[in-house]
C-alpha atoms as a PDB file:
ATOM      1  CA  UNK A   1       0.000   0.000   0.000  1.00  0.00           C
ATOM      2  CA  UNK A   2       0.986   3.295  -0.659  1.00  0.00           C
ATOM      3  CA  UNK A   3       2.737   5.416   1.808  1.00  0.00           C
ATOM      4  CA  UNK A   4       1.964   8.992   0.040  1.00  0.00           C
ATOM      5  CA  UNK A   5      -1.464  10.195  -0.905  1.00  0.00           C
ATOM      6  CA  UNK A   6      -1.291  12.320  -3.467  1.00  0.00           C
ATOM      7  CA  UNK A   7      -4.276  15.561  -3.730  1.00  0.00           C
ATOM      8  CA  UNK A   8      -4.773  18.209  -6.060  1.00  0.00           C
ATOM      9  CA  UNK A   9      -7.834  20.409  -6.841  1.00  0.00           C
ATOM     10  CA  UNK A  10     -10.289  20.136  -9.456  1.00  0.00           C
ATOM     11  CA  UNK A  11      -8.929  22.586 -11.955  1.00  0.00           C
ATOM     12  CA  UNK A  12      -6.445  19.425 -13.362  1.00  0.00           C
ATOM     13  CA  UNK A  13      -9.774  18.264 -14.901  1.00  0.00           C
ATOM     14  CA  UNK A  14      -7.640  14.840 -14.609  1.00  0.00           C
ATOM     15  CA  UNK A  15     -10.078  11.807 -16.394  1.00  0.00           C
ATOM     16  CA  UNK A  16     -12.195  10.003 -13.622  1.00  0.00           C
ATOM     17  CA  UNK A  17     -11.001   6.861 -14.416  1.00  0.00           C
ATOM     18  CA  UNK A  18      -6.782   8.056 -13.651  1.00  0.00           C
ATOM     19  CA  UNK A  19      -8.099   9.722 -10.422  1.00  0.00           C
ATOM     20  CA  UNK A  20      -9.574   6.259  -9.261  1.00  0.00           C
ATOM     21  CA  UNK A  21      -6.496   4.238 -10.868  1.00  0.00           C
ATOM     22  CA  UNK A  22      -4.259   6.271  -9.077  1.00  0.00           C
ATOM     23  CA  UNK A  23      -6.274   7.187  -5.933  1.00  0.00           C
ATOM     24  CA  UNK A  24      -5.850  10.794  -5.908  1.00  0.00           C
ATOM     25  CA  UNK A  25      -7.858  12.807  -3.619  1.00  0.00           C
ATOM     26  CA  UNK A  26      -9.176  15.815  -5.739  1.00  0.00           C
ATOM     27  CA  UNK A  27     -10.076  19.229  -3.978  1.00  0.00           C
ATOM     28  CA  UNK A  28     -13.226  20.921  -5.820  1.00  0.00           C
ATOM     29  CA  UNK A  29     -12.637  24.523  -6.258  1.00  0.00           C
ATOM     30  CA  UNK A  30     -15.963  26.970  -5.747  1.00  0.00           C
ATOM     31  CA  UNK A  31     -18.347  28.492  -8.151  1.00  0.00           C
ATOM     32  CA  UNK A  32     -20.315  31.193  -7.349  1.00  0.00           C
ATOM     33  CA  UNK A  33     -23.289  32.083  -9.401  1.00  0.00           C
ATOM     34  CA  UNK A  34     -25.556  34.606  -8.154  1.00  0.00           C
ATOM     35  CA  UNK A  35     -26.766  32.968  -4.362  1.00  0.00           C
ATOM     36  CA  UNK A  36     -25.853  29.458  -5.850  1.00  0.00           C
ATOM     37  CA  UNK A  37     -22.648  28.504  -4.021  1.00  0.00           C
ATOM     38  CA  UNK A  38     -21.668  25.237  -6.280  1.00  0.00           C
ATOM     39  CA  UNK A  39     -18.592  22.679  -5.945  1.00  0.00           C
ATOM     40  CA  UNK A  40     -16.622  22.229  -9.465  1.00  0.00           C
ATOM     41  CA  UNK A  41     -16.737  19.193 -10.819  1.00  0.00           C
ATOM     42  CA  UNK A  42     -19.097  17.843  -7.823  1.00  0.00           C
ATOM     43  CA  UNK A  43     -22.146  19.903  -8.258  1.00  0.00           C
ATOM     44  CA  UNK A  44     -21.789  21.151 -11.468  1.00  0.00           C
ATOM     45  CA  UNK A  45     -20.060  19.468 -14.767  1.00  0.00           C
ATOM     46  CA  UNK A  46     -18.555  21.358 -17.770  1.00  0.00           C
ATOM     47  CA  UNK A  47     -22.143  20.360 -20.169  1.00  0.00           C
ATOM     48  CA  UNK A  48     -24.218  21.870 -17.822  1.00  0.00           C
ATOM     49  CA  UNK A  49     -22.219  24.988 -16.809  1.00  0.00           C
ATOM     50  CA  UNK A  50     -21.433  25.883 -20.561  1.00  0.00           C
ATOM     51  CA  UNK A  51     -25.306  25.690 -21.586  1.00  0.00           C
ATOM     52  CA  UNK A  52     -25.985  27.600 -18.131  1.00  0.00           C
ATOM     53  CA  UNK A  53     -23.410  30.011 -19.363  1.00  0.00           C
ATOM     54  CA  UNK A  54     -25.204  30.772 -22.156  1.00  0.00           C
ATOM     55  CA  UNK A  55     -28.262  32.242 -21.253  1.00  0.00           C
ATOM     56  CA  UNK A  56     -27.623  33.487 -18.138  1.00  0.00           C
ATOM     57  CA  UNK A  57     -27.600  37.181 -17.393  1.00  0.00           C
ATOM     58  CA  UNK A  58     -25.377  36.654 -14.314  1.00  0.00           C
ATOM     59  CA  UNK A  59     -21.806  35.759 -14.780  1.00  0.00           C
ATOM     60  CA  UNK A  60     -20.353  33.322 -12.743  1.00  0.00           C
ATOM     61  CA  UNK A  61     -16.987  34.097  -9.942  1.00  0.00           C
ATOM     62  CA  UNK A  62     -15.169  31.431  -8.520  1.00  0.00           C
ATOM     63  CA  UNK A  63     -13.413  30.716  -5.229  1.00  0.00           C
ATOM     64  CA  UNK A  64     -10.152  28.500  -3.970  1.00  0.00           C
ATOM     65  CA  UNK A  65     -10.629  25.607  -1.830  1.00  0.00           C
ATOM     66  CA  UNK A  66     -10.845  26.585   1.477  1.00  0.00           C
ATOM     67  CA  UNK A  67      -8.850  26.218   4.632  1.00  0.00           C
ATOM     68  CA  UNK A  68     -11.293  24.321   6.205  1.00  0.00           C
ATOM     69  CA  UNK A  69     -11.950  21.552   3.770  1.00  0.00           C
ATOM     70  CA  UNK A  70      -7.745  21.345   3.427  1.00  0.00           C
ATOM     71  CA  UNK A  71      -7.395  20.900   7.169  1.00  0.00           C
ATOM     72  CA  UNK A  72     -10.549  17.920   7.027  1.00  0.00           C
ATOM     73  CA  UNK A  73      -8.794  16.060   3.794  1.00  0.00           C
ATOM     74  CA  UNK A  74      -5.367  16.513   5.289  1.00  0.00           C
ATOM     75  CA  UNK A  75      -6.098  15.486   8.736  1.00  0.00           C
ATOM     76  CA  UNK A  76      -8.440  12.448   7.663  1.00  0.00           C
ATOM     77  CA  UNK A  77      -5.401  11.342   5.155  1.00  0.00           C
ATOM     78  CA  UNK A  78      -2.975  11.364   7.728  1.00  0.00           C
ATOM     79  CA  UNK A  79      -4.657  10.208  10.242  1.00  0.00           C
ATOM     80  CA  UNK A  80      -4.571   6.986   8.441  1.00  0.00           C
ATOM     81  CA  UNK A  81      -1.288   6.577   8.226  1.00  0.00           C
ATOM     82  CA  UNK A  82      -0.078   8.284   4.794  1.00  0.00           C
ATOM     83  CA  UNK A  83       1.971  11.483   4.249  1.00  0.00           C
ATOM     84  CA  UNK A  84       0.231  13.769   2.137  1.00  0.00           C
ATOM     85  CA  UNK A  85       1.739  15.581  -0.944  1.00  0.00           C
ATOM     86  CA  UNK A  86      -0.218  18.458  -2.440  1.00  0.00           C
ATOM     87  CA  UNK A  87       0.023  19.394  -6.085  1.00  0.00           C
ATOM     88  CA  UNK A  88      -1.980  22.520  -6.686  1.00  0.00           C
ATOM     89  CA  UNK A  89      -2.464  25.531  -9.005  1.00  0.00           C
ATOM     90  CA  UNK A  90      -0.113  28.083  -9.426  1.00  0.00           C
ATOM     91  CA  UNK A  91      -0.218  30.742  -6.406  1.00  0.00           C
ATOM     92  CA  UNK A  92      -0.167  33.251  -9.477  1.00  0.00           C
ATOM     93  CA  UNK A  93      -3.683  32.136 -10.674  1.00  0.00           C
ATOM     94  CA  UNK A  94      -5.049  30.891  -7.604  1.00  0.00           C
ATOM     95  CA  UNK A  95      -5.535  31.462  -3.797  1.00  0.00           C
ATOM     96  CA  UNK A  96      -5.292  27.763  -3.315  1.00  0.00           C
ATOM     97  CA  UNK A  97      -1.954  27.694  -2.133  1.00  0.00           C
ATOM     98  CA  UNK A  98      -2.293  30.099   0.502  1.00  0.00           C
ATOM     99  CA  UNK A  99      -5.485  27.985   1.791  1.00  0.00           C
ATOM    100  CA  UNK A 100      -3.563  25.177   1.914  1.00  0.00           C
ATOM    101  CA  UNK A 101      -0.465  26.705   3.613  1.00  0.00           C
ATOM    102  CA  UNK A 102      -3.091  28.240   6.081  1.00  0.00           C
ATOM    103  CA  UNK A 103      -4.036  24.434   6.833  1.00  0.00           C
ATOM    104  CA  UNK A 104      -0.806  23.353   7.515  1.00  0.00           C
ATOM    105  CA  UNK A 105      -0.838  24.916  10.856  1.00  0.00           C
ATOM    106  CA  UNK A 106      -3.416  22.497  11.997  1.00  0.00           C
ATOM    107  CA  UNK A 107      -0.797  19.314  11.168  1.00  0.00           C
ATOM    108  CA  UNK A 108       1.828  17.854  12.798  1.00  0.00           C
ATOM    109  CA  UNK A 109       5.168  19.489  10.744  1.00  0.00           C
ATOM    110  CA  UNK A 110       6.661  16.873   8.171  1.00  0.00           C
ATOM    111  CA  UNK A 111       3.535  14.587   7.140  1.00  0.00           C
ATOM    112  CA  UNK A 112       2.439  17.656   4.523  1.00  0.00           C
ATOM    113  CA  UNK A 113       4.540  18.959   1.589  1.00  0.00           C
ATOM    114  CA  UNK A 114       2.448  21.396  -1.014  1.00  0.00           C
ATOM    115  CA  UNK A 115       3.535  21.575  -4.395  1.00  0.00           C
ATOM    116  CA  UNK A 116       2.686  24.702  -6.607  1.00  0.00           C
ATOM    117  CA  UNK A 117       2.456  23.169 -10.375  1.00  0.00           C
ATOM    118  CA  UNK A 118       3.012  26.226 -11.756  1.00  0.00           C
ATOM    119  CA  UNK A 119       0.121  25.606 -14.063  1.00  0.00           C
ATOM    120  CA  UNK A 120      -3.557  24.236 -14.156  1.00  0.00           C
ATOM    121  CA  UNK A 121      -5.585  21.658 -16.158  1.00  0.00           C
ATOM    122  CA  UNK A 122      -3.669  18.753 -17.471  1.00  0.00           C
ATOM    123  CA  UNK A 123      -0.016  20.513 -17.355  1.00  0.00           C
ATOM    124  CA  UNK A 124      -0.877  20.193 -13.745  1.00  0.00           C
ATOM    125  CA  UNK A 125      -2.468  16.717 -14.314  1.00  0.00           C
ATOM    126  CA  UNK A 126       0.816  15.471 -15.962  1.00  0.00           C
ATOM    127  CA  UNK A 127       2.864  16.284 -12.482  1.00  0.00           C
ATOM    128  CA  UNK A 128       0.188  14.862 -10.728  1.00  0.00           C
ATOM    129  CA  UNK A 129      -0.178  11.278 -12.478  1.00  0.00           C
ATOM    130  CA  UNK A 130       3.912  11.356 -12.371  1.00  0.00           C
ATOM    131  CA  UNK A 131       3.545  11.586  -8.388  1.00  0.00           C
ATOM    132  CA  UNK A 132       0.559   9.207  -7.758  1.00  0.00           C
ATOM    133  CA  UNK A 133       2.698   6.927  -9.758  1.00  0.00           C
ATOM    134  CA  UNK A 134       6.299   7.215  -7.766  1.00  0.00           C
ATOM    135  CA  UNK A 135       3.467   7.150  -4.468  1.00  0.00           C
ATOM    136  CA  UNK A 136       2.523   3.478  -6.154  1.00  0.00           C
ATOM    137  CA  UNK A 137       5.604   2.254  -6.446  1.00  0.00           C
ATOM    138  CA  UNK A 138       6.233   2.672  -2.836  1.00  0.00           C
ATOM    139  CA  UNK A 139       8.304   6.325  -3.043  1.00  0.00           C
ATOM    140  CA  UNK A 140       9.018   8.246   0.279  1.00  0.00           C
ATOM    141  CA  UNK A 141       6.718  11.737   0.343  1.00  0.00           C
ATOM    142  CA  UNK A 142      10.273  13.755  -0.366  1.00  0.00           C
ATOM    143  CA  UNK A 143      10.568  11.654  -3.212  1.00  0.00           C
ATOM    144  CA  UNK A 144       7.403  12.442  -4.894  1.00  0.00           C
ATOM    145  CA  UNK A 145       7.877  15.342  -4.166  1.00  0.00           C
ATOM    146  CA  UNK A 146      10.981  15.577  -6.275  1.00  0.00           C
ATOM    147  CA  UNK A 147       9.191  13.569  -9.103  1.00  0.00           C
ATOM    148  CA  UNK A 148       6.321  16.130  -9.403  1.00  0.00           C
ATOM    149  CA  UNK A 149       8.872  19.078  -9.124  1.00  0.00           C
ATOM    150  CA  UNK A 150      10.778  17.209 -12.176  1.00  0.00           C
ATOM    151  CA  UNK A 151       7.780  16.617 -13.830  1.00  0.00           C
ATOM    152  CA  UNK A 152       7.216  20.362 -13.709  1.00  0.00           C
ATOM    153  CA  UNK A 153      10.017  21.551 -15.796  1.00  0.00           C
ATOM    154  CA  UNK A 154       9.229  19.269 -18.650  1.00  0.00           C
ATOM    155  CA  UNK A 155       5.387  20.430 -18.655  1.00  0.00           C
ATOM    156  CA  UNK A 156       3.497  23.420 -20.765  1.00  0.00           C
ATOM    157  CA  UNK A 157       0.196  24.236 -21.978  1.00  0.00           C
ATOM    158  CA  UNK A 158      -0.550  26.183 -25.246  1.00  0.00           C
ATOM    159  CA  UNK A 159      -4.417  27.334 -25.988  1.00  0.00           C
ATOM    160  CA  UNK A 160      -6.577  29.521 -28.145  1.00  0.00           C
ATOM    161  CA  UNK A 161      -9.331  31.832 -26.729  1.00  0.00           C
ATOM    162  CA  UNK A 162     -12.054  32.804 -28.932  1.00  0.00           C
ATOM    163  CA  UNK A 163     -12.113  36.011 -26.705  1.00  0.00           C
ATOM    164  CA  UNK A 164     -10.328  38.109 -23.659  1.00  0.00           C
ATOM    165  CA  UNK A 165     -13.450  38.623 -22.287  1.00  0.00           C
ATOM    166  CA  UNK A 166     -13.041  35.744 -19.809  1.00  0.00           C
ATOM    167  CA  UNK A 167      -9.957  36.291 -18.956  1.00  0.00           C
ATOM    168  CA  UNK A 168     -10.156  39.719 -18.742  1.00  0.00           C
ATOM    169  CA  UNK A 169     -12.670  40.174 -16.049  1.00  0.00           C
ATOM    170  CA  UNK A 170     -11.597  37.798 -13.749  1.00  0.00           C
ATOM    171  CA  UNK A 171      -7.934  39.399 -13.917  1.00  0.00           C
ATOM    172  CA  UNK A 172      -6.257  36.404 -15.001  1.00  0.00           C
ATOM    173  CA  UNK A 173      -4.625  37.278 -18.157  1.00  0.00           C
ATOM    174  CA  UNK A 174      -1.287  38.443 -16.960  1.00  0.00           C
ATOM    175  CA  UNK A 175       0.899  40.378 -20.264  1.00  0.00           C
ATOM    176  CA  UNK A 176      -1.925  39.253 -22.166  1.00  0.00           C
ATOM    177  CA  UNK A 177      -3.867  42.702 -21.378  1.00  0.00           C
ATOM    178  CA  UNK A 178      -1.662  44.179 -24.601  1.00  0.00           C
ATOM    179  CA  UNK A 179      -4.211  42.148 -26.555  1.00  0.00           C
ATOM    180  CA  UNK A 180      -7.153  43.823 -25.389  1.00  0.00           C
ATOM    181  CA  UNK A 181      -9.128  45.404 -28.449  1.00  0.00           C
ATOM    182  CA  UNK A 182      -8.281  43.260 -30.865  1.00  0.00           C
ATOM    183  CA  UNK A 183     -10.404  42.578 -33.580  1.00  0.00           C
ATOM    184  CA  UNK A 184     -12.969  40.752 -32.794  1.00  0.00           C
ATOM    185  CA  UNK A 185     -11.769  38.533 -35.772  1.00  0.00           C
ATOM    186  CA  UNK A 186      -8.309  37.735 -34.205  1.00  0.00           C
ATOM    187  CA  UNK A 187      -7.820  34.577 -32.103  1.00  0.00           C
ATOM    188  CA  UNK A 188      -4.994  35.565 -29.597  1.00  0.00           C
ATOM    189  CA  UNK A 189      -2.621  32.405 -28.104  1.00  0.00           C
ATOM    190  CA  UNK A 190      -1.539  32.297 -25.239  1.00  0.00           C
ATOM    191  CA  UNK A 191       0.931  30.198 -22.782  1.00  0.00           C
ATOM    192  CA  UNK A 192       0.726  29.247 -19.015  1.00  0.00           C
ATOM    193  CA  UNK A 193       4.104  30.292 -18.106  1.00  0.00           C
ATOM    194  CA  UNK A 194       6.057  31.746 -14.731  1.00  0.00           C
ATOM    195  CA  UNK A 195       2.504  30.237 -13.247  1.00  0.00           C
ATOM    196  CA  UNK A 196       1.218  33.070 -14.878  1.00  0.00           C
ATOM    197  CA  UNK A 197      -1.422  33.575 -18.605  1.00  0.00           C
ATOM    198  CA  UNK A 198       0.707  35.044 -20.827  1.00  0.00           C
ATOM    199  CA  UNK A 199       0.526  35.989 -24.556  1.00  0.00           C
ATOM    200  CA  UNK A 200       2.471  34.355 -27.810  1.00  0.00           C
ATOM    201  CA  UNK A 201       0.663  35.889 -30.620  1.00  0.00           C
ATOM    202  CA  UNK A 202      -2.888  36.983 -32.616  1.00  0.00           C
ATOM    203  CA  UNK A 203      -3.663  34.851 -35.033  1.00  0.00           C
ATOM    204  CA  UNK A 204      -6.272  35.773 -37.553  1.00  0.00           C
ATOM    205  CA  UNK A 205      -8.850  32.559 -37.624  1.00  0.00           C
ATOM    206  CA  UNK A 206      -9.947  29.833 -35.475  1.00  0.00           C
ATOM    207  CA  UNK A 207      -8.126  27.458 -37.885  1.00  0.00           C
ATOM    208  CA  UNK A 208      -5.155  29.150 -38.044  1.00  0.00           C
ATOM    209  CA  UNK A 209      -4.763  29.861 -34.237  1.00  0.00           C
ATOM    210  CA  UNK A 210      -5.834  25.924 -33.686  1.00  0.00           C
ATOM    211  CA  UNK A 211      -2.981  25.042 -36.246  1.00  0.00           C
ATOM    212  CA  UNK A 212      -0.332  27.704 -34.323  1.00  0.00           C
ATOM    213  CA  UNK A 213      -0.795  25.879 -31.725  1.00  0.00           C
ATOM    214  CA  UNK A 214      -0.110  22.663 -32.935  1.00  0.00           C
ATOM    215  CA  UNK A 215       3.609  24.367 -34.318  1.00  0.00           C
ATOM    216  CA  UNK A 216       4.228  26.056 -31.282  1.00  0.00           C
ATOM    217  CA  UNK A 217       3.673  22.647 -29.289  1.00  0.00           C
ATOM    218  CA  UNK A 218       6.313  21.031 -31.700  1.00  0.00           C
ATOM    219  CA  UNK A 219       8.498  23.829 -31.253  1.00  0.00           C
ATOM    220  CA  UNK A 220       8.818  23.227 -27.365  1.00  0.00           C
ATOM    221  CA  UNK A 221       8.883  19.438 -27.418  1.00  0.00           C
ATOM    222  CA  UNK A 222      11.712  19.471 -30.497  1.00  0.00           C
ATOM    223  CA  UNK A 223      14.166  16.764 -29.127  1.00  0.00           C
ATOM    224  CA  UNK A 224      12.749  16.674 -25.902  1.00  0.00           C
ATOM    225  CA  UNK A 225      10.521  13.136 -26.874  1.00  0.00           C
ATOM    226  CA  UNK A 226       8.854  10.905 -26.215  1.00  0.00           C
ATOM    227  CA  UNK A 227       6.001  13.537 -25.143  1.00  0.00           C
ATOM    228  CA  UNK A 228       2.791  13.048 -23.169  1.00  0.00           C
ATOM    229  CA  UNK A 229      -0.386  14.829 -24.796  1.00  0.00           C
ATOM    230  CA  UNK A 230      -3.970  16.194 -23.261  1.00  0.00           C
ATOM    231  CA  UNK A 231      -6.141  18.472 -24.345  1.00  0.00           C
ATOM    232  CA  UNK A 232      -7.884  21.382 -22.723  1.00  0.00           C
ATOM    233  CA  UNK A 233     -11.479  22.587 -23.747  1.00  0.00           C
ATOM    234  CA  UNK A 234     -14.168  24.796 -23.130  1.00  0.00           C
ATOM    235  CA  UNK A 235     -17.559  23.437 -24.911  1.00  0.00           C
ATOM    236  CA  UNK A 236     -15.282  22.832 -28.349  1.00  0.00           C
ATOM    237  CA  UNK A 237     -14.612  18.771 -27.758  1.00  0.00           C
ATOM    238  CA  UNK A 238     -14.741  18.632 -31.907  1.00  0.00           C
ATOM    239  CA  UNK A 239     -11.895  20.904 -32.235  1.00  0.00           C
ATOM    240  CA  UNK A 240     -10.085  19.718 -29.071  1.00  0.00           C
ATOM    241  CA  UNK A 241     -10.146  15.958 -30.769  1.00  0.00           C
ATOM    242  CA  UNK A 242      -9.081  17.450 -34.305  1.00  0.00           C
ATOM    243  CA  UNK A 243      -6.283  19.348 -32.487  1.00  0.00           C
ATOM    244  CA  UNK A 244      -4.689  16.208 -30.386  1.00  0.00           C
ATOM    245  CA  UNK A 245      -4.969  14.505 -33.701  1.00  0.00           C
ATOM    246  CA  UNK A 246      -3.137  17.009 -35.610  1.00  0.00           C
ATOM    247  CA  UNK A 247      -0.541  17.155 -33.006  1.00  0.00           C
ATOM    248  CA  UNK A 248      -0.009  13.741 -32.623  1.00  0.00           C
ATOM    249  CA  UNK A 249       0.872  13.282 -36.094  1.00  0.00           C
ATOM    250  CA  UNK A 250       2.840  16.423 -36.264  1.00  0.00           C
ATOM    251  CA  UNK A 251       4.987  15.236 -33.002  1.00  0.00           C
ATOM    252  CA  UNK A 252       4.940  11.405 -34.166  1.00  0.00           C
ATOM    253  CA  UNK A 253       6.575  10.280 -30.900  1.00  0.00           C
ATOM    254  CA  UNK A 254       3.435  10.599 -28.803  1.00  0.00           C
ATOM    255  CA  UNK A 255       3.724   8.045 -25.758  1.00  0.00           C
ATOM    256  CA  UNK A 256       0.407   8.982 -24.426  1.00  0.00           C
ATOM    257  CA  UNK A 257      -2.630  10.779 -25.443  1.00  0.00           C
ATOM    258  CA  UNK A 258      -5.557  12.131 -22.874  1.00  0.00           C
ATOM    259  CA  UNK A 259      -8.999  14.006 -23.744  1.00  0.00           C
ATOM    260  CA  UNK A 260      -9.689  16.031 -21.179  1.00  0.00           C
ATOM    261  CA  UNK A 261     -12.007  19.289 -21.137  1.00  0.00           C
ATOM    262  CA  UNK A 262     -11.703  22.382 -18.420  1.00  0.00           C
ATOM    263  CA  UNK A 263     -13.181  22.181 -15.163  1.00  0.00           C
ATOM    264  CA  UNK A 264     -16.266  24.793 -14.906  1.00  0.00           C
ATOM    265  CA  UNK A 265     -13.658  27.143 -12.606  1.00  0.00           C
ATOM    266  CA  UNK A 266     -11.234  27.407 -15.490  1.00  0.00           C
ATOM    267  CA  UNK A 267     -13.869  28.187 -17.988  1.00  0.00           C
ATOM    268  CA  UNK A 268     -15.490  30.501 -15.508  1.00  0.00           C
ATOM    269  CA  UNK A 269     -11.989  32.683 -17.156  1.00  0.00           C
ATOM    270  CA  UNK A 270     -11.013  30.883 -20.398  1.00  0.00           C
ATOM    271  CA  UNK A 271     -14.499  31.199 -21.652  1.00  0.00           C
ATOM    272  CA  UNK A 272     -16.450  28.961 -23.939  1.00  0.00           C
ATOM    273  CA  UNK A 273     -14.443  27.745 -27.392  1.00  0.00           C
ATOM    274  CA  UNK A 274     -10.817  27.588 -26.087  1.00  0.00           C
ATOM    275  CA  UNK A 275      -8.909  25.050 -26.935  1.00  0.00           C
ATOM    276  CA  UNK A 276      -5.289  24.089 -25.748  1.00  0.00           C
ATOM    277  CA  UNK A 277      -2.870  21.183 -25.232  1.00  0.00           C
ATOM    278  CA  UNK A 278      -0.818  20.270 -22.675  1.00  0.00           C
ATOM    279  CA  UNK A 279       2.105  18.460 -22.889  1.00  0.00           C
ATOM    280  CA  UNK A 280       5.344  16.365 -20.733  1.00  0.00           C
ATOM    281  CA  UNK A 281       8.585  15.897 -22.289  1.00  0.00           C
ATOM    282  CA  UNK A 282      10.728  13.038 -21.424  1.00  0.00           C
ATOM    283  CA  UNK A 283      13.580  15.583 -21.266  1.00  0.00           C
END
């Protein structure tokens, strides 16, 4: 039995069936809507959030995880017998961190070690599974650690917004901001990177941005193979499973492929229509 249990929070978006596999304990972020207080992933999935999104006239916010439900999932995982290691999304994008740090107070020193990814959805996900796996296979806690912080510097995530609107207004776009009246025409990419959203270019189409990305993601994986592939989408799965395509035959040494979508939180700010791919080089 494993030693380490490894948690995260719900903005991975990590497949159900990995989460079980790997027994990761997943921390829902919050959704606000109007009085509706909602748990992502728990009490509301992406289908109905992006159809909700749609004809609402009140815009959703979101909220981290908070210290309280930290301090339950750490104390319950240590009190049966496992160190806990926490990989979570970057402290640039997210409050999560500093909940979690705030819940370290309540545990004995040692048994806890938080991670910040640096990232969010499967770029995240990626240091994650790597973790959960070294945890399997028996690893000490300071040794997964040192796996997912590994893992880290070999992961990315490239996307395409259909608009800054998203991003915009819940002040998560970073350098990005210089793209702000663009043509409504122009499809701007941009990078997680530093933990931070940051620009790489305007692209004029939907097509063309999709296919930008696809360069751009064989541009940072050039030599650095074999790479490890998921997608990231907001209500676009088409486009999302014509984009890993296209990438995995543009890479051609793809080790593993995963279709994943956004969590409701992230495409509280991504906005409906974006469509990324994350990626971990062996190297």
């Amino acid at each position: 039995m494993s030693k380490v249990a490894i948690v995260t929070d719900s903005t991975a978006y990590i497949p159900a069936d990995l989460v079980e596999q790997y027994a990761i304990t997943v921390m829902p972020q919050v959704l606000i809507w109007g009085e509706e207080t909602m748990l992502d992933g728990v009490d509301i999935q992406p289908d109905e959030f992006y159809a909700r999104l749609q004809s609402s006239s009140v815009m959703p916010t979101t909220s981290q995880v908070s210290v309280q439900a930290f301090r339950e999932t750490f104390e319950k995982l240590t009190a049966e017998g496992k160190d806990v290691l926490a990989i979570l999304i970057s402290e640039k994008l997210s409050g999560t961190i500093a909940s979690a740090n705030q819940a370290l107070r309540f545990l004995p020193e040692g048994r806890v070690e938080i991670v910040d990814s640096r990232s969010t959805a499967m770029a995240m996900g990626f240091q994650v599974l790597e973790a959960a796996k070294a945890a399997q296979a028996g690893k000490s806690l300071q040794e997964c650690k040192a796996v997912a912080e590994a893992a880290r510097e070999r992961t990315g995530v490239i996307f395409a917004v259909d608009t800054l609107e998203f991003l915009h207004r819940g002040g998560r776009i970073g350098g990005a901001s210089r793209f702000l009246g663009t043509a409504l025409q122009m499809k701007p990419i941009l990078e997680v990177t530093g933990g931070r959203v940051e620009p790489i270019e305007r692209v004029r189409t939907k097509k063309k941005a999709h296919a930008r990305v696809v360069e751009l993601i064989a541009e940072r994986t050039a030599g650095r193979g074999p790479v490890k592939l998921a997608t990231l989408h907001a209500a676009a799965e088409e486009d999302a499973r014509a984009l890993l395509q296209a990438a995995t035959e543009r890479l051609g040494d793809v080790e593993e492929s995963i279709f994943s979508e956004v969590s409701p939180v992230v495409g509280t700010h991504a906005g409906p229509g974006t469509v990324g791919l994350a990626y971990m080089t062996a190297k």
